[in-house]
PDB file of N, CA and C in Angstrom:
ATOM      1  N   UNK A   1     102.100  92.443  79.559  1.00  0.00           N
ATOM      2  CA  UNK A   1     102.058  91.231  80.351  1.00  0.00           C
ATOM      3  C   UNK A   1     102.761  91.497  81.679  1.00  0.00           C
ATOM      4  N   UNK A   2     102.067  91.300  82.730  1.00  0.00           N
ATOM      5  CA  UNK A   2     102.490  91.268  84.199  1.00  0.00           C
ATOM      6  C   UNK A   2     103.832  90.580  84.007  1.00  0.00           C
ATOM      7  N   UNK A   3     105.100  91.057  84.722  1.00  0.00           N
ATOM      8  CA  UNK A   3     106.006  90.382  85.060  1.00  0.00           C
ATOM      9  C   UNK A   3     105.963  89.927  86.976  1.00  0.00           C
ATOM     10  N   UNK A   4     106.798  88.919  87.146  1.00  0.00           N
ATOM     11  CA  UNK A   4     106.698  88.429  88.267  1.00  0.00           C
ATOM     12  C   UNK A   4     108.303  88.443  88.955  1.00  0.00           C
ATOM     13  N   UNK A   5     108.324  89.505  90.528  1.00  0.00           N
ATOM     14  CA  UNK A   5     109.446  89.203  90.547  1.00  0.00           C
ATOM     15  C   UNK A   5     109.430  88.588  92.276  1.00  0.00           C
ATOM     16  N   UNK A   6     109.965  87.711  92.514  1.00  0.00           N
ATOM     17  CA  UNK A   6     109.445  86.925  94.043  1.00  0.00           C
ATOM     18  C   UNK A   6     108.558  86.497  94.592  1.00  0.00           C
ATOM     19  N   UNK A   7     107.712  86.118  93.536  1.00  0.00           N
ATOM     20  CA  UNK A   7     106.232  85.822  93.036  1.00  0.00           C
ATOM     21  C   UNK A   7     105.388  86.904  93.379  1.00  0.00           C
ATOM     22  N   UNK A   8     105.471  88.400  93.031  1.00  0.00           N
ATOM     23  CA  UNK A   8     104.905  89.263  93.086  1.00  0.00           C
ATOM     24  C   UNK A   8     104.337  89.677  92.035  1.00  0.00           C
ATOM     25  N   UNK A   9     103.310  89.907  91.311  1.00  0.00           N
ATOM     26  CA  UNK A   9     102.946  90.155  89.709  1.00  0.00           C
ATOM     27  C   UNK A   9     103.106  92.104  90.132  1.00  0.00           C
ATOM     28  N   UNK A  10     103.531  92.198  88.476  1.00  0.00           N
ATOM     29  CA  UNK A  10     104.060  93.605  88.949  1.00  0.00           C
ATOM     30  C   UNK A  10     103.333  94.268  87.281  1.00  0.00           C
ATOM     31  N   UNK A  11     102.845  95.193  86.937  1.00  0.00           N
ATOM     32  CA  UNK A  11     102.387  95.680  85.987  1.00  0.00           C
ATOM     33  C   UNK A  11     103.118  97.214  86.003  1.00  0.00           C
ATOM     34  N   UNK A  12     102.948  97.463  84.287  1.00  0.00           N
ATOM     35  CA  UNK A  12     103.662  98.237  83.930  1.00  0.00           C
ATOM     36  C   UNK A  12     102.325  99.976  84.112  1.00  0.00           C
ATOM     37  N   UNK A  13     102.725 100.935  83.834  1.00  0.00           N
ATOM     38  CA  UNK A  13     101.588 101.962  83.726  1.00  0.00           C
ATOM     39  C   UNK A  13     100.570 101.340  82.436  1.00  0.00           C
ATOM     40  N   UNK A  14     101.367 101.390  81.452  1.00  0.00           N
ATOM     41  CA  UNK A  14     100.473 101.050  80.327  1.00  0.00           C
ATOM     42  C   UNK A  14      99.511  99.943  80.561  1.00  0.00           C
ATOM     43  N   UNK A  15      99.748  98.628  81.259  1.00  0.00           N
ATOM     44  CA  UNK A  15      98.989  97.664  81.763  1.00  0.00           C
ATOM     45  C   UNK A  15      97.603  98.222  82.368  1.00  0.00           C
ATOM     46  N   UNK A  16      97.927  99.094  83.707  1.00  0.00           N
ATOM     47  CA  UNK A  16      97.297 100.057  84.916  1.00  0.00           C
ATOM     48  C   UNK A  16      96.211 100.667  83.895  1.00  0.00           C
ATOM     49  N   UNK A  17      96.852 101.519  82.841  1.00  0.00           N
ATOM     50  CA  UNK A  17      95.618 102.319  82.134  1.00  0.00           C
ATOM     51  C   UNK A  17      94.831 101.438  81.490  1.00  0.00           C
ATOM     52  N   UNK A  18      95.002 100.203  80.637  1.00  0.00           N
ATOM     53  CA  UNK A  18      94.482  99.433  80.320  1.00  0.00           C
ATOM     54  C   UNK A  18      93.176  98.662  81.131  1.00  0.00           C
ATOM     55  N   UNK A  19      93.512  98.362  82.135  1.00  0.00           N
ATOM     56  CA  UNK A  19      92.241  97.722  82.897  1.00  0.00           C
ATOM     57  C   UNK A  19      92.106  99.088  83.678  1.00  0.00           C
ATOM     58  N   UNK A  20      92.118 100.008  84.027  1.00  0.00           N
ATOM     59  CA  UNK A  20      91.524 100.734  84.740  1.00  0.00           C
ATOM     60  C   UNK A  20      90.073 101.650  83.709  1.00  0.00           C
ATOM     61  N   UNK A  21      90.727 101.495  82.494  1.00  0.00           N
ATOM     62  CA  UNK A  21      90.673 102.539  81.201  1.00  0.00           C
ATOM     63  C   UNK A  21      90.554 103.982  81.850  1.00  0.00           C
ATOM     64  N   UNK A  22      91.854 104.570  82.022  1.00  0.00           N
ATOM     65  CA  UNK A  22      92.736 105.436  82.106  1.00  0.00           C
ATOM     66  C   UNK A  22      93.615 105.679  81.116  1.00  0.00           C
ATOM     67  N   UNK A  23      94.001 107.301  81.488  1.00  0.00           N
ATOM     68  CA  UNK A  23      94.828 106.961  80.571  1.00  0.00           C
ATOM     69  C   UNK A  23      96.305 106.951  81.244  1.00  0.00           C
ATOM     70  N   UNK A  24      97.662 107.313  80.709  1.00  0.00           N
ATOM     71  CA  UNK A  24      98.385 106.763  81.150  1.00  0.00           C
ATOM     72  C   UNK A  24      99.226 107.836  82.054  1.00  0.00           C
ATOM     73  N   UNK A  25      98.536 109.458  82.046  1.00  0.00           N
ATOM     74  CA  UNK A  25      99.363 110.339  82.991  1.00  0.00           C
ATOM     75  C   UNK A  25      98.419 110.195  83.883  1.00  0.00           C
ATOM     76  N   UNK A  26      96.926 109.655  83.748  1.00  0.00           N
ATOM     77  CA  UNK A  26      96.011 109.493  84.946  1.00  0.00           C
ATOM     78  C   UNK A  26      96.684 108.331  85.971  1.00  0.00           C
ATOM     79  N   UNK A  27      97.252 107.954  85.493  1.00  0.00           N
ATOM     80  CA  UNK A  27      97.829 106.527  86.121  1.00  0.00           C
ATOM     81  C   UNK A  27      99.285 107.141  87.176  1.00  0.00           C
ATOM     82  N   UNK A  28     100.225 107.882  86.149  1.00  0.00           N
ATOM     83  CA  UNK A  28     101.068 108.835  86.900  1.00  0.00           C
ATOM     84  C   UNK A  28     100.722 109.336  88.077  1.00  0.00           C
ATOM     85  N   UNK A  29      99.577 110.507  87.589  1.00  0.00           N
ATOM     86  CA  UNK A  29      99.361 111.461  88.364  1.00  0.00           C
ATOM     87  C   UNK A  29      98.926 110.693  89.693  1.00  0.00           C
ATOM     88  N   UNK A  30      98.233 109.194  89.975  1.00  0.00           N
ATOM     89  CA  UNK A  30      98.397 108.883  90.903  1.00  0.00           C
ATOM     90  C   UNK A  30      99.457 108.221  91.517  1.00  0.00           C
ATOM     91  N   UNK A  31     100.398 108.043  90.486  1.00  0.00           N
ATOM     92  CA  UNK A  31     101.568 107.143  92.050  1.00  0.00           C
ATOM     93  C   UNK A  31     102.126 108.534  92.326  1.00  0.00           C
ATOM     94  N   UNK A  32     101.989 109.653  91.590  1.00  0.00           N
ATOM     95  CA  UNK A  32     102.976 110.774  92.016  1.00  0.00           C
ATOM     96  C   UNK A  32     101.752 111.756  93.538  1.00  0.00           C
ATOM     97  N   UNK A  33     100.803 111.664  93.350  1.00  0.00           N
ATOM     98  CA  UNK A  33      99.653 111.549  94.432  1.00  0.00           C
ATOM     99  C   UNK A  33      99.910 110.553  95.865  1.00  0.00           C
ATOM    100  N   UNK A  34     100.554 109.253  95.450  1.00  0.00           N
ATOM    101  CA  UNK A  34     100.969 108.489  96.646  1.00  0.00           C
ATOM    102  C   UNK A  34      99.013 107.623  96.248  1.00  0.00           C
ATOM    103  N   UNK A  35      98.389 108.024  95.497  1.00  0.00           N
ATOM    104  CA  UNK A  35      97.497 107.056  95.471  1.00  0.00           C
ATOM    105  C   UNK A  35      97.027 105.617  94.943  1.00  0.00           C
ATOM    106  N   UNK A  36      98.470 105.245  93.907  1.00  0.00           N
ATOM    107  CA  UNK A  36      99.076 103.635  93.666  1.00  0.00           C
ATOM    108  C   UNK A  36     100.350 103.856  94.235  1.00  0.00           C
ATOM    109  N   UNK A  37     100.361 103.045  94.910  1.00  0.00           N
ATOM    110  CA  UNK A  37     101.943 102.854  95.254  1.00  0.00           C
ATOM    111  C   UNK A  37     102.645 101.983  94.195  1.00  0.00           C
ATOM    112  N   UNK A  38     104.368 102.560  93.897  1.00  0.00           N
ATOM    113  CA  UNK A  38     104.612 101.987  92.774  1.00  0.00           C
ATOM    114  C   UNK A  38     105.802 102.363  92.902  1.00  0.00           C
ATOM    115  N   UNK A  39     107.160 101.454  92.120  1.00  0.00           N
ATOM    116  CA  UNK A  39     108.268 101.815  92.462  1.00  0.00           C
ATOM    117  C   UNK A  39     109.217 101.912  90.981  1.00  0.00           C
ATOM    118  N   UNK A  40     110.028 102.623  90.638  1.00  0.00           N
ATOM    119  CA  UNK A  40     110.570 102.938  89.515  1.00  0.00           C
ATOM    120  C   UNK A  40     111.852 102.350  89.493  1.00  0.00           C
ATOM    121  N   UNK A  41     112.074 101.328  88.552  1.00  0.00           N
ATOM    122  CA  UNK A  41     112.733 100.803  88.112  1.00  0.00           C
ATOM    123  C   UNK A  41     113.577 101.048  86.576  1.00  0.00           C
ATOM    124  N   UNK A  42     114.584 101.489  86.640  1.00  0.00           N
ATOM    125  CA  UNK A  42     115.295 102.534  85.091  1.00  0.00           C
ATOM    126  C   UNK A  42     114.296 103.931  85.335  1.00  0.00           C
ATOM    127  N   UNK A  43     113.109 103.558  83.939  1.00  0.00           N
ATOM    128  CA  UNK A  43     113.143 104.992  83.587  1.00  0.00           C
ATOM    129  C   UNK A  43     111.249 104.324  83.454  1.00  0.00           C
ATOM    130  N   UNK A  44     110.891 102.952  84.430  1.00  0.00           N
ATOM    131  CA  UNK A  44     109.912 102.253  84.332  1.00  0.00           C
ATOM    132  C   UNK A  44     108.721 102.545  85.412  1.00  0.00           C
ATOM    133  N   UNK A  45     107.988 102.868  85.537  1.00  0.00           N
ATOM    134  CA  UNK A  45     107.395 102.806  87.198  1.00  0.00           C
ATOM    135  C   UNK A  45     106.666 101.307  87.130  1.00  0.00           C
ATOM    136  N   UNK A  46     106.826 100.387  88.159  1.00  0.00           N
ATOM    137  CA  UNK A  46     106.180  99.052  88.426  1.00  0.00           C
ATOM    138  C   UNK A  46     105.022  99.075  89.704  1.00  0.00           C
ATOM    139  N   UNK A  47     104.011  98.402  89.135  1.00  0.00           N
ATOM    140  CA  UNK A  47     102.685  98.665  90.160  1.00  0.00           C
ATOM    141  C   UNK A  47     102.395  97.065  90.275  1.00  0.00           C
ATOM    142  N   UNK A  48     102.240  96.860  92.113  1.00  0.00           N
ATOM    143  CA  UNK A  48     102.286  95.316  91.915  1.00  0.00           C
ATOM    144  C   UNK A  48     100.675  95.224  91.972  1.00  0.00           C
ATOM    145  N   UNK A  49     100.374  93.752  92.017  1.00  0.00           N
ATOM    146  CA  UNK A  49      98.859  93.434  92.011  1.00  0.00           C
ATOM    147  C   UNK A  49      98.501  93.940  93.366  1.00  0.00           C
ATOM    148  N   UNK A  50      98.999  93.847  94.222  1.00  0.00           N
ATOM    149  CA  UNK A  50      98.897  94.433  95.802  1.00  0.00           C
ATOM    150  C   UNK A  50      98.269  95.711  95.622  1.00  0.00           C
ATOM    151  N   UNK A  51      99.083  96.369  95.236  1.00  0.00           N
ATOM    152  CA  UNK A  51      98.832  98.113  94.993  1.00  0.00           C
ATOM    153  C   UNK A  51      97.717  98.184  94.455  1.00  0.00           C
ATOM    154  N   UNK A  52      97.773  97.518  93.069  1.00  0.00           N
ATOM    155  CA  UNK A  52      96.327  97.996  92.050  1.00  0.00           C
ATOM    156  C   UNK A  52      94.920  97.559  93.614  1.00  0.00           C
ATOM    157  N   UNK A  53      95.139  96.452  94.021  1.00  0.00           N
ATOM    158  CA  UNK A  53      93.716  95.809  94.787  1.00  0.00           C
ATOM    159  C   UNK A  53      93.702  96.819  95.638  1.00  0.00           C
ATOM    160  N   UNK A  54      95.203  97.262  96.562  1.00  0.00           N
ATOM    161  CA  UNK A  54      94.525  98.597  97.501  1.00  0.00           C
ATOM    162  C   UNK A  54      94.164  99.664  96.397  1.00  0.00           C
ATOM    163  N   UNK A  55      94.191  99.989  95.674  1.00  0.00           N
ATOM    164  CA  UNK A  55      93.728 101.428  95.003  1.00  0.00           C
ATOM    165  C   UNK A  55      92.347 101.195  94.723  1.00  0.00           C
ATOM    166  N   UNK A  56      91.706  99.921  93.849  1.00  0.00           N
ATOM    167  CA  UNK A  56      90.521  99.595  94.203  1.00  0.00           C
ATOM    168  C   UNK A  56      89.790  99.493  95.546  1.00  0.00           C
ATOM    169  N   UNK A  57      90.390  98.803  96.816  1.00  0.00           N
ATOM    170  CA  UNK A  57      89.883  98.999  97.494  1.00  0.00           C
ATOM    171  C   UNK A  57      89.264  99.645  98.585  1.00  0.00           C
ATOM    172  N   UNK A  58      90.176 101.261  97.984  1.00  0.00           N
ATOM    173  CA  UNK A  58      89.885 102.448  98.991  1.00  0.00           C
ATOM    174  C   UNK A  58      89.355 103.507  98.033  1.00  0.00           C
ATOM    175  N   UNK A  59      88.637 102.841  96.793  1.00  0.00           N
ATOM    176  CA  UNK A  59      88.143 104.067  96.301  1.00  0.00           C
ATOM    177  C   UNK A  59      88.072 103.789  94.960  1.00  0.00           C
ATOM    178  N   UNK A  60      89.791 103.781  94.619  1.00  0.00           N
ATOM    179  CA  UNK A  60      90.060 103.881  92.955  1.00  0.00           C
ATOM    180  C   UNK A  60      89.769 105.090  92.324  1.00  0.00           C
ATOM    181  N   UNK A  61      88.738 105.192  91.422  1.00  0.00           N
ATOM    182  CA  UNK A  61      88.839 106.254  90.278  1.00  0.00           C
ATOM    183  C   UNK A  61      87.163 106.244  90.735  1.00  0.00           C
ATOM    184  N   UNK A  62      86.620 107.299  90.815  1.00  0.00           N
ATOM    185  CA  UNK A  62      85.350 107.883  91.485  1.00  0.00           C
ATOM    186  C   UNK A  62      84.714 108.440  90.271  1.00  0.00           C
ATOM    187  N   UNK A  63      83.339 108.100  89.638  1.00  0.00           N
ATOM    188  CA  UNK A  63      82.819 108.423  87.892  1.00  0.00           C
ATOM    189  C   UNK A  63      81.585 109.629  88.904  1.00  0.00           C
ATOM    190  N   UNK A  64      82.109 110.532  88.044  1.00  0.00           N
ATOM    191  CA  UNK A  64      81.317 111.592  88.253  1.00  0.00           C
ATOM    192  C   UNK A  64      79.877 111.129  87.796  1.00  0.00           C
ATOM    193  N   UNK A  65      78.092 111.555  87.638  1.00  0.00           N
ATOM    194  CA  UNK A  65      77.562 111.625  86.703  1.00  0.00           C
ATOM    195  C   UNK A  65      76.918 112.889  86.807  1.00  0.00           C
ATOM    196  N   UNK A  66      76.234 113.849  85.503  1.00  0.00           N
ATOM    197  CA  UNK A  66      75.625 114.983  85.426  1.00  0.00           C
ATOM    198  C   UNK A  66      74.323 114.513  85.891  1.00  0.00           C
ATOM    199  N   UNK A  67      73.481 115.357  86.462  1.00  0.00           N
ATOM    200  CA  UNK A  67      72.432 115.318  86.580  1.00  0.00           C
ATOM    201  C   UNK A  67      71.284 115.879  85.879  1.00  0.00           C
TER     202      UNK A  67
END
């Protein structure tokens, strides 16, 4: 469940892989990419709704298909 902090909705990785269906170092490997922005809190990384909409909106996750 999204937490909210300054009325910012903020999701956890596990959330991120969930609606992205990712999994959850795919989710890593992008804030450590700089391609979700996301900020670590303890031992937590937090991704706000902001972030997820820019990551959708410059791309996101690109589905290969075989030909």
């Amino acid at each position: 469940m999204p937490v909210r902090i300054n009325k910012i909705k903020f999701y956890l990785v596990e959330e991120i892989s969930d609606i992205l269906h990712l999994s959850k170092d795919s989710v890593v490997k992008y804030i450590h990419q700089g391609r979700i922005h996301a900020i670590k809190i303890g031992s937590s990384w937090h991704i706000s709704n902001e972030s997820l909409n820019e990551f959708l909106k410059t791309g996101g996750v690109k589905k290969v298909t075989m030909e």
